[in-house]
Protein backbone atom coordinates (compact mmCIF):
# COMPACT_ATOMS: atom_id res chain seq x y z
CA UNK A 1 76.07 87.26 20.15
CA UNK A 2 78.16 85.26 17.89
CA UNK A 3 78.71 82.89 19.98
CA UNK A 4 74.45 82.01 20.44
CA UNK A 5 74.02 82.09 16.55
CA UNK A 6 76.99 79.44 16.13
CA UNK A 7 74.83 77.19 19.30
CA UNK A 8 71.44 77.62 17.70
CA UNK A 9 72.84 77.11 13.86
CA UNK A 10 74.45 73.81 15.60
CA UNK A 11 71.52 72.86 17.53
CA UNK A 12 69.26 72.84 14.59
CA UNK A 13 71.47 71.14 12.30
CA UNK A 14 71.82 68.38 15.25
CA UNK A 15 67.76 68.14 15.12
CA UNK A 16 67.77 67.95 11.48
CA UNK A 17 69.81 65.10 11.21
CA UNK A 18 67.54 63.57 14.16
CA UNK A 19 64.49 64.23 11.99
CA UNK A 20 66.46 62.21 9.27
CA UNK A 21 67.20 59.50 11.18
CA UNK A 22 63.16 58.96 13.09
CA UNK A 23 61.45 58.80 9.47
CA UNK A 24 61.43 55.12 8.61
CA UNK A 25 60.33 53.60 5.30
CA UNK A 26 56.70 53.47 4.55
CA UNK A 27 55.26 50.31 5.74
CA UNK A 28 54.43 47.28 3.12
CA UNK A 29 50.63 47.11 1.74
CA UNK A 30 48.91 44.38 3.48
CA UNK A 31 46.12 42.43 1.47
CA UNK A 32 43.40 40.65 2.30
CA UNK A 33 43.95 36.68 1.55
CA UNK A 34 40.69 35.30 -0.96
CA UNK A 35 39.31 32.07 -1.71
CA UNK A 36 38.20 32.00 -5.27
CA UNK A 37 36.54 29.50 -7.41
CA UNK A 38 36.38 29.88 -11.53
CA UNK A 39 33.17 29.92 -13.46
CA UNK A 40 32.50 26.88 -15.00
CA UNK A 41 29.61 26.59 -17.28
CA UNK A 42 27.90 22.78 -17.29
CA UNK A 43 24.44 21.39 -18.16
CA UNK A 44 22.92 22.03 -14.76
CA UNK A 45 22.40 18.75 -12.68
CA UNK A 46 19.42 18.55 -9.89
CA UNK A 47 20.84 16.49 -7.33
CA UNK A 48 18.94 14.89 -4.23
CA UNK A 49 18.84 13.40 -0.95
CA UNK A 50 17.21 10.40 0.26
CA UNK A 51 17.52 8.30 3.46
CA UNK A 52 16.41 4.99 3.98
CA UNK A 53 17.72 1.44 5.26
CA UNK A 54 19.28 -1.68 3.43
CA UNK A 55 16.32 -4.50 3.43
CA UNK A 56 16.37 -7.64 1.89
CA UNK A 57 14.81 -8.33 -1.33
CA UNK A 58 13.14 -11.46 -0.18
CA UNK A 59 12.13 -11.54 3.14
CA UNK A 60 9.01 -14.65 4.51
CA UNK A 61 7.34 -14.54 7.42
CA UNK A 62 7.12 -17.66 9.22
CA UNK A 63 3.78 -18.74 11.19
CA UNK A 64 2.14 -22.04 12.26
CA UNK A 65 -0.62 -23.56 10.46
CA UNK A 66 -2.49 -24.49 14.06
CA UNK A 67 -2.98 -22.56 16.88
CA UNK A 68 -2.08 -23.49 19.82
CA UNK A 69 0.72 -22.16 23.33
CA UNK A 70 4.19 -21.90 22.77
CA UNK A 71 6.14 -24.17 24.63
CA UNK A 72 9.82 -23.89 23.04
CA UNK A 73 11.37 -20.75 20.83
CA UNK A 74 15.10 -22.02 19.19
CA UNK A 75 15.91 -19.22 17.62
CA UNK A 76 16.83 -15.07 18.36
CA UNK A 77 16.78 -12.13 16.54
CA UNK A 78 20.07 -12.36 14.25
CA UNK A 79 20.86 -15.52 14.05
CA UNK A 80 21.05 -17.39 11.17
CA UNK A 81 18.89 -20.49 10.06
CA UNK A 82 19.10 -22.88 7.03
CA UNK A 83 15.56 -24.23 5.39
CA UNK A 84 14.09 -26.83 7.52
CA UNK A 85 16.09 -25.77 10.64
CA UNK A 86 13.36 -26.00 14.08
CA UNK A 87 12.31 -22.35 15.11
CA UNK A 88 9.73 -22.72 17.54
CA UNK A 89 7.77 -26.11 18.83
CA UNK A 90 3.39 -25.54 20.28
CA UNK A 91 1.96 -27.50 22.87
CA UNK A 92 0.89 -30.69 20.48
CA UNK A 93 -1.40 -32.56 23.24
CA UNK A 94 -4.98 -31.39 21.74
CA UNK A 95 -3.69 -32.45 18.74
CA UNK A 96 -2.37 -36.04 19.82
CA UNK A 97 -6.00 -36.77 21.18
CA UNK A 98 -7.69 -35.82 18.01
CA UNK A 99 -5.25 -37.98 16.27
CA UNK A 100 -6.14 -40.74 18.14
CA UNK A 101 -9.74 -40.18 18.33
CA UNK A 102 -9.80 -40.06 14.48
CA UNK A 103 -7.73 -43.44 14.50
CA UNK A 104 -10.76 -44.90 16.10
CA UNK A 105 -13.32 -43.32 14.09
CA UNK A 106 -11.53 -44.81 10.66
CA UNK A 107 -11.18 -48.20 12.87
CA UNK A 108 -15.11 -47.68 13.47
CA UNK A 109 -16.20 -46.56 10.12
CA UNK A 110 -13.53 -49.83 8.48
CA UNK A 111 -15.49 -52.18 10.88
CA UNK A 112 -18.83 -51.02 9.61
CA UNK A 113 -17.59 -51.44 6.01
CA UNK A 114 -17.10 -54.48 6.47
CA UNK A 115 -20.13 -55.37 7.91
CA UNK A 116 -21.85 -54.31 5.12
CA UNK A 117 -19.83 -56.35 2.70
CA UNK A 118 -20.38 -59.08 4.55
CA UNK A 119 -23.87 -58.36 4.45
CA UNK A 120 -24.31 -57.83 1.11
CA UNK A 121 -22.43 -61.07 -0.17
CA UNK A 122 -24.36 -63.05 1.94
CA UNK A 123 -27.92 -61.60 0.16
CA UNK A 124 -25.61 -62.29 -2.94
CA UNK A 125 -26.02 -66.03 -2.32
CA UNK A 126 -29.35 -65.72 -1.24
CA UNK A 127 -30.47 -63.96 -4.28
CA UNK A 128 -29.77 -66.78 -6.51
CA UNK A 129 -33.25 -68.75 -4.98
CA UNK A 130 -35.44 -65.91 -5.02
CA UNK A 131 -35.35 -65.21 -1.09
CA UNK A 132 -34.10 -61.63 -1.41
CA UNK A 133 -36.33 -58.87 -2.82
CA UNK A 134 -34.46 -56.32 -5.43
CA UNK A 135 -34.93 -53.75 -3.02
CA UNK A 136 -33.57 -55.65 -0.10
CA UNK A 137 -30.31 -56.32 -2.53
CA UNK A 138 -30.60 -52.19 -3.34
CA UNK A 139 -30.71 -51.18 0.33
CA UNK A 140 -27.56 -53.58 1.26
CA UNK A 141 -25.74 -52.05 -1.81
CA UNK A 142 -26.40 -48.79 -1.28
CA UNK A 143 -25.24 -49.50 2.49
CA UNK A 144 -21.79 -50.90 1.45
CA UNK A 145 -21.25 -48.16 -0.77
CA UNK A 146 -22.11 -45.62 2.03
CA UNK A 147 -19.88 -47.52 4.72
CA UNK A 148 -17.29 -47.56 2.34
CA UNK A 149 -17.33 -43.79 1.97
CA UNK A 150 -17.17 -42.95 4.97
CA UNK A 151 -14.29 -45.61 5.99
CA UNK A 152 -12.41 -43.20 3.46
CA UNK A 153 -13.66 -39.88 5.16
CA UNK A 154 -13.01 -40.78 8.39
CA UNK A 155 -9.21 -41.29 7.03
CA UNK A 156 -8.89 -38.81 5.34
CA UNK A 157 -9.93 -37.05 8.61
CA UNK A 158 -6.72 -39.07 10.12
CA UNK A 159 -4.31 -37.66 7.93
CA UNK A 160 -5.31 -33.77 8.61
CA UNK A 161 -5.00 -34.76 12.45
CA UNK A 162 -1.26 -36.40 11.81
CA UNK A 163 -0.91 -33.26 9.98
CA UNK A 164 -1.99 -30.94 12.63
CA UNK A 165 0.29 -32.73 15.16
CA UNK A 166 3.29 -32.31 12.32
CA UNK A 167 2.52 -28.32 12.24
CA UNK A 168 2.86 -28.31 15.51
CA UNK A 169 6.39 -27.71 14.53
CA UNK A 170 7.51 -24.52 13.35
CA UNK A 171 10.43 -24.92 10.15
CA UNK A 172 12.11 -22.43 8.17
CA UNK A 173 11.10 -22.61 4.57
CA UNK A 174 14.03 -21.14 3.81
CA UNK A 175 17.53 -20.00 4.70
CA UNK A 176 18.45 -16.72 5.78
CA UNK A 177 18.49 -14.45 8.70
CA UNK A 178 15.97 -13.92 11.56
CA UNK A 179 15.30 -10.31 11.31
CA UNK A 180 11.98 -10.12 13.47
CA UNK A 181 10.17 -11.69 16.17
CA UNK A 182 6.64 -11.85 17.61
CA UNK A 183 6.42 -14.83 19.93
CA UNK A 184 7.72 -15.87 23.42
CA UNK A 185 7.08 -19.40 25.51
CA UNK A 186 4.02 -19.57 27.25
CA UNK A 187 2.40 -17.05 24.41
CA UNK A 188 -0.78 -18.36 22.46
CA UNK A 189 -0.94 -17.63 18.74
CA UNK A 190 -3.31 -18.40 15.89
CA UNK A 191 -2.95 -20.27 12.86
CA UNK A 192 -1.53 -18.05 10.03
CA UNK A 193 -0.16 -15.44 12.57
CA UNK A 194 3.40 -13.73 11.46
CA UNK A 195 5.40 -14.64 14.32
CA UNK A 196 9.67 -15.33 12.40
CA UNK A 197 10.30 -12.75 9.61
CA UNK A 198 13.44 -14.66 7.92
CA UNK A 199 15.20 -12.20 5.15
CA UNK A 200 17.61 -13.84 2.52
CA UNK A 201 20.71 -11.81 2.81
CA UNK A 202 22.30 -12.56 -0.55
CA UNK A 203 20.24 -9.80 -2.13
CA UNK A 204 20.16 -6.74 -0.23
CA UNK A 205 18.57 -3.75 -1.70
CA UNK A 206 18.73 -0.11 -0.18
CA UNK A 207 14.89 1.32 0.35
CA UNK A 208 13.62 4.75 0.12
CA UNK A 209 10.32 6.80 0.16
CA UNK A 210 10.06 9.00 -2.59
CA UNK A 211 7.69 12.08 -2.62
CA UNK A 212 5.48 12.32 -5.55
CA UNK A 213 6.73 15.91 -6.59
CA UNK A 214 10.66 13.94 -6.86
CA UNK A 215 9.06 11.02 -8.75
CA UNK A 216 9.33 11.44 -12.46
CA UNK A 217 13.38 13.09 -11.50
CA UNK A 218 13.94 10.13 -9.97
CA UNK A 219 13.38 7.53 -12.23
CA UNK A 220 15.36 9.18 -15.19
CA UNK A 221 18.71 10.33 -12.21
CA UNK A 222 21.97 8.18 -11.60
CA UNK A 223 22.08 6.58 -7.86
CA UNK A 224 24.77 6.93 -5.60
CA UNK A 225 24.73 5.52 -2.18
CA UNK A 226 26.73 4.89 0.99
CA UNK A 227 25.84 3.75 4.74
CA UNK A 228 26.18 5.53 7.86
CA UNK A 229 28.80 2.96 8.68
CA UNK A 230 31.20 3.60 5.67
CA UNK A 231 30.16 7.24 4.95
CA UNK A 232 33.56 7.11 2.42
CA UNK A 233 32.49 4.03 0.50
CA UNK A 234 30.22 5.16 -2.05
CA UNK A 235 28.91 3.09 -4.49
CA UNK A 236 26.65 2.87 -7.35
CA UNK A 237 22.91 1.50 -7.68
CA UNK A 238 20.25 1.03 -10.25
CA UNK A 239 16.48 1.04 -9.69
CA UNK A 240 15.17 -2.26 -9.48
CA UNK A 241 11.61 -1.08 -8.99
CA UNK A 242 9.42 1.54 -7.71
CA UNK A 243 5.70 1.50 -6.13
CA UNK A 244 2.85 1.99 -8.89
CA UNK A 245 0.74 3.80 -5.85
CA UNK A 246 1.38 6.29 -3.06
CA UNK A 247 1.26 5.13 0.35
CA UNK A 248 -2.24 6.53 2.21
CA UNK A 249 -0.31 8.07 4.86
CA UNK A 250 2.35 10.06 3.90
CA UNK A 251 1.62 10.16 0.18
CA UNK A 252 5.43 8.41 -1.58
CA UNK A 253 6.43 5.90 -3.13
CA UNK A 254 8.85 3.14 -1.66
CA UNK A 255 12.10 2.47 -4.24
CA UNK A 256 13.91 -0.34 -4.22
CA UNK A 257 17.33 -0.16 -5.90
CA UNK A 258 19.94 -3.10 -6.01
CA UNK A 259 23.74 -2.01 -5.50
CA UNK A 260 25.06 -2.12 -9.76
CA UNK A 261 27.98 -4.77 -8.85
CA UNK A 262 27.11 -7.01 -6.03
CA UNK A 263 27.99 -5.97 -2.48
CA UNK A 264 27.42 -7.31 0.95
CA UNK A 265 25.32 -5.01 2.67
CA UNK A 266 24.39 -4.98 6.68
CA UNK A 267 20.41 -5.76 6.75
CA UNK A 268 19.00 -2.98 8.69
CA UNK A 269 21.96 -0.47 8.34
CA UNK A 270 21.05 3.25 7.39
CA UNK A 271 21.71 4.54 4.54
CA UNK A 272 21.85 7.76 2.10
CA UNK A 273 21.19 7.71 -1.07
CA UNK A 274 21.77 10.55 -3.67
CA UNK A 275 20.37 11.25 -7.41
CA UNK A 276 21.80 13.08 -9.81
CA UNK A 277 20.00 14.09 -13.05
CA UNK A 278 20.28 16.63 -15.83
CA UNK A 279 18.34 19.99 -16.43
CA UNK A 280 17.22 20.90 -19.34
CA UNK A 281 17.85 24.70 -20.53
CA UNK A 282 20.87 27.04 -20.93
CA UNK A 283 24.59 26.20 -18.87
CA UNK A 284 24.83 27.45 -15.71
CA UNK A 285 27.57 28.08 -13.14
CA UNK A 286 27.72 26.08 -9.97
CA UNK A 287 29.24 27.85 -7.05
CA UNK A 288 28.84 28.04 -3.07
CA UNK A 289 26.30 29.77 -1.89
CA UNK A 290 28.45 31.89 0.31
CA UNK A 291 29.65 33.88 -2.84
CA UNK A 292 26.05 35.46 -3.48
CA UNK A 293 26.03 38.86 -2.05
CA UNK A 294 23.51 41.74 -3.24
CA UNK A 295 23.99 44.86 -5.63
CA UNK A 296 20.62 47.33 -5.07
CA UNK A 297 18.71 44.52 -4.05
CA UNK A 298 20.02 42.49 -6.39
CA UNK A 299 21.73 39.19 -6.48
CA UNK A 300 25.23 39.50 -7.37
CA UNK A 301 29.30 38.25 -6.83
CA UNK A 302 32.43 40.09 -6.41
CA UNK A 303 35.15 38.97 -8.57
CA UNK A 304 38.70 38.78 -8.34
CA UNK A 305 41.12 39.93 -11.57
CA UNK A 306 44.58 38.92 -11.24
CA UNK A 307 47.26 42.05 -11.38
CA UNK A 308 50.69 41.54 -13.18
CA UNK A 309 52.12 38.23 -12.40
CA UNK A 310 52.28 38.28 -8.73
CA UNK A 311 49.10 36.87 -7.12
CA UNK A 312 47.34 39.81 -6.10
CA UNK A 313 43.94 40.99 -7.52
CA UNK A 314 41.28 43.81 -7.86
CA UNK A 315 37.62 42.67 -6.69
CA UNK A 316 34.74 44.09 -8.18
CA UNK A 317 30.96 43.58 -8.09
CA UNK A 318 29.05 42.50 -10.42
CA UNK A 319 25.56 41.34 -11.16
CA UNK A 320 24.44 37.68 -12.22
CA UNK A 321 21.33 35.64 -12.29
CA UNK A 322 20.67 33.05 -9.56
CA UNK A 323 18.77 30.11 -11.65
CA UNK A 324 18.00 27.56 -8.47
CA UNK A 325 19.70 26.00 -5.12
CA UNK A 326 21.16 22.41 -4.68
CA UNK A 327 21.70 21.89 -1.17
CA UNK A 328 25.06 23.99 -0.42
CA UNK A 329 25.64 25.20 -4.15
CA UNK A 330 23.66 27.90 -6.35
CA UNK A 331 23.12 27.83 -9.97
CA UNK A 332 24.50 30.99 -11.94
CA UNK A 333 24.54 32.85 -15.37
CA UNK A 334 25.24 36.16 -16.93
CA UNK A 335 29.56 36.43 -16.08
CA UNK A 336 32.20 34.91 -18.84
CA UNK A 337 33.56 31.26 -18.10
CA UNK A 338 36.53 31.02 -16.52
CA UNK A 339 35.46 34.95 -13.82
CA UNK A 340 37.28 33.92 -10.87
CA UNK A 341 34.63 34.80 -8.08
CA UNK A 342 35.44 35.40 -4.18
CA UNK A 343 33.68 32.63 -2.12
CA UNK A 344 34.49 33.68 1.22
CA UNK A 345 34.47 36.95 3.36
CA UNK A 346 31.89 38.58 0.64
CA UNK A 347 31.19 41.08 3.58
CA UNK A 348 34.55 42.67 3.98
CA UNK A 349 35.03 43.35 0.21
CA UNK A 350 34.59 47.27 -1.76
CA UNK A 351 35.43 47.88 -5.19
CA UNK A 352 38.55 48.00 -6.17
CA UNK A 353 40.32 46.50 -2.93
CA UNK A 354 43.42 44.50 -4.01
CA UNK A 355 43.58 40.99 -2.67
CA UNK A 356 45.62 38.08 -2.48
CA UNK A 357 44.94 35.24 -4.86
CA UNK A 358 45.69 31.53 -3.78
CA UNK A 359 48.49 29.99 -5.60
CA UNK A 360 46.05 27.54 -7.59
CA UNK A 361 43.83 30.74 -8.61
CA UNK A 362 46.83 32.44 -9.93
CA UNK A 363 48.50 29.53 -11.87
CA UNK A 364 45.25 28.96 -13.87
CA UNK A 365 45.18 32.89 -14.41
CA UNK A 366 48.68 32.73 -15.97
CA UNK A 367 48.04 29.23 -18.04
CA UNK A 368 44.79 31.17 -19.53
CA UNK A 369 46.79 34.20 -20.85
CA UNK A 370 50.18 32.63 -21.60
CA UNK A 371 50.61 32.48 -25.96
């Protein structure tokens, strides 16, 4: 009997120490990483977007002054010209017969002139003995004068036809690029039709439709642009000018703005252009929209307040007022300046949770309370 009480006193003195030695130490808290931005309260800016292309300020459109078939085209889409450079060359064979057939009609109308000059001074000498009436002197008078005339009409009438055979011709009246076309060989156009569109590169202005509920914003906002080619190359502009009516269609008004230092800009390149103007009223709070959560139906934010001087936080809920939206952000009031306010993973936070702060969040935390 002794013997069993010494086994089981051993045996449980053998488990007890086993006990001891499975209980490990409790395990280490584990908390949720945050990303956090601090209430900062501003004049509240509307900013925005526009897209439109890079045009040139001065751009002509060439066409003939005569109608007439295209026989040669020396020029292509993108290539550039100086003024007077050949672009395109008509059939000029109409207008080398009417050339010559108003040569001979000033030869015919010069000959007649000068048969009635001759006419006249010979009644001239005739007069002198009373053989010629006053009204036969009258008639031959008033004949000279009319031959005369038209010996001038007919050229004048020469010139315009040695000016129809020089338009003909198709120049640049200017230097620049070709940025559109309308013509091929073989093609007949009219007189006056727009068939070169030459653009003057050296000042290129970015072009933009604005609607007429953005109009009054826009002029009084501070442009900022970029292209599509160089999205990291912003740059300044200032508004050059701005339609006085609303296009019939789609009801805006075309901009034109001019880059504030000059820049060589791509004709035809896209651009996107961005305004940025100030809103009257109280400061507000501009902060991702993923931060807004709800409280009862109500807008609201949890925020994060640091704990001792390790970065790790307490979230809470609280209530604000949402004052507008600007693309990605959302305008806020009713926390203190400097509320840090969790921006991401709204969903997975309850009151009191502790959380880990970044290292920027934290610093600013300790810079705020330090003496």
């Amino acid at each position: 009997m002794k013997t069993f009480i010494g086994k089981a006193a051993i045996a449980a003195t053998i488990v007890a120490l086993l006990s001891a030695c499975s209980q490990s130490a409790p395990p280490a808290e584990t908390l949720r990483p945050v990303r956090t931005v601090q209430l900062q309260y501003t004049n509240a800016r509307e900013t925005s977007r526009y897209f439109g292309s890079v045009q040139a300020r001065h751009e002509v459109n060439q066409a003939f002054r005569v109608a007439g078939k295209v026989l040669e085209r020396r020029v292509d889409v993108g290539q550039t010209v100086r003024e007077g450079d050949v672009l395109a060359i008509l059939d000029e064979t109409d207008y080398r017969l009417a050339e010559e057939a108003a040569r001979q009609q000033r030869a015919a109308a010069t000959a007649r002139a000068r048969q009635a000059e001759s006419d006249w001074q010979r009644l001239q000498a005739l007069k002198h003995d009373g053989s010629v009436s006053d009204f036969d002197d009258e008639h031959a008078q008033s004949t000279l004068t009319t031959a005369r005339a038209a010996a001038e009409a007919e050229g004048r009438h020469l010139e315009l036809a040695r000016n129809q055979v020089v338009y003909t011709v198709l120049r640049a009246s200017s230097g620049g690029v070709v940025t559109g076309m309308t013509l091929e060989v073989g093609q007949v156009v009219a007189a006056g039709q727009p068939v070169i569109a030459i653009a003057n590169q050296g000042e290129p202005e970015i072009v933009v439709d604005v609607p007429e509920a953005h109009l009054t914003s826009f002029k009084n906002s501070h442009y900022t642009a970029w292209l599509a080619s160089a999205p990291d190359e912003k740059f300044e502009l200032t508004l050059r000018e701005i339609s006085g009516e609303a296009a019939a269609q789609t009801r805006t008004y075309r901009a034109r703005l001019k880059a504030a230092s000059p820049r060589a800009l791509p004709l035809g390149s896209s651009a996107t252009l961005v305004t940025e103007h100030e809103v009257g009223g109280a400061p507000l709070a501009s902060i991702p929209a993923t931060a807004i959560t709800q409280d009862k139906g109500a807008p609201a934010l949890w925020t994060a307040r640091p704990v001792g001087n390790e970065p790790i936080g307490t979230v809470q809920l609280a209530k604000v007022s949402v004052h507008g939206y600007r693309n990605d952000m959302v305008l806020v009031s009713g926390l203190p300046a400097g509320t840090f306010v969790v921006t991401a993973g709204v969903q997975k936070m309850s009151p009191g949770l502790r959380v880990a702060l970044p290292a920027a969040a934290h610093a600013a935390y300790l810079s705020q309370v330090a003496p």
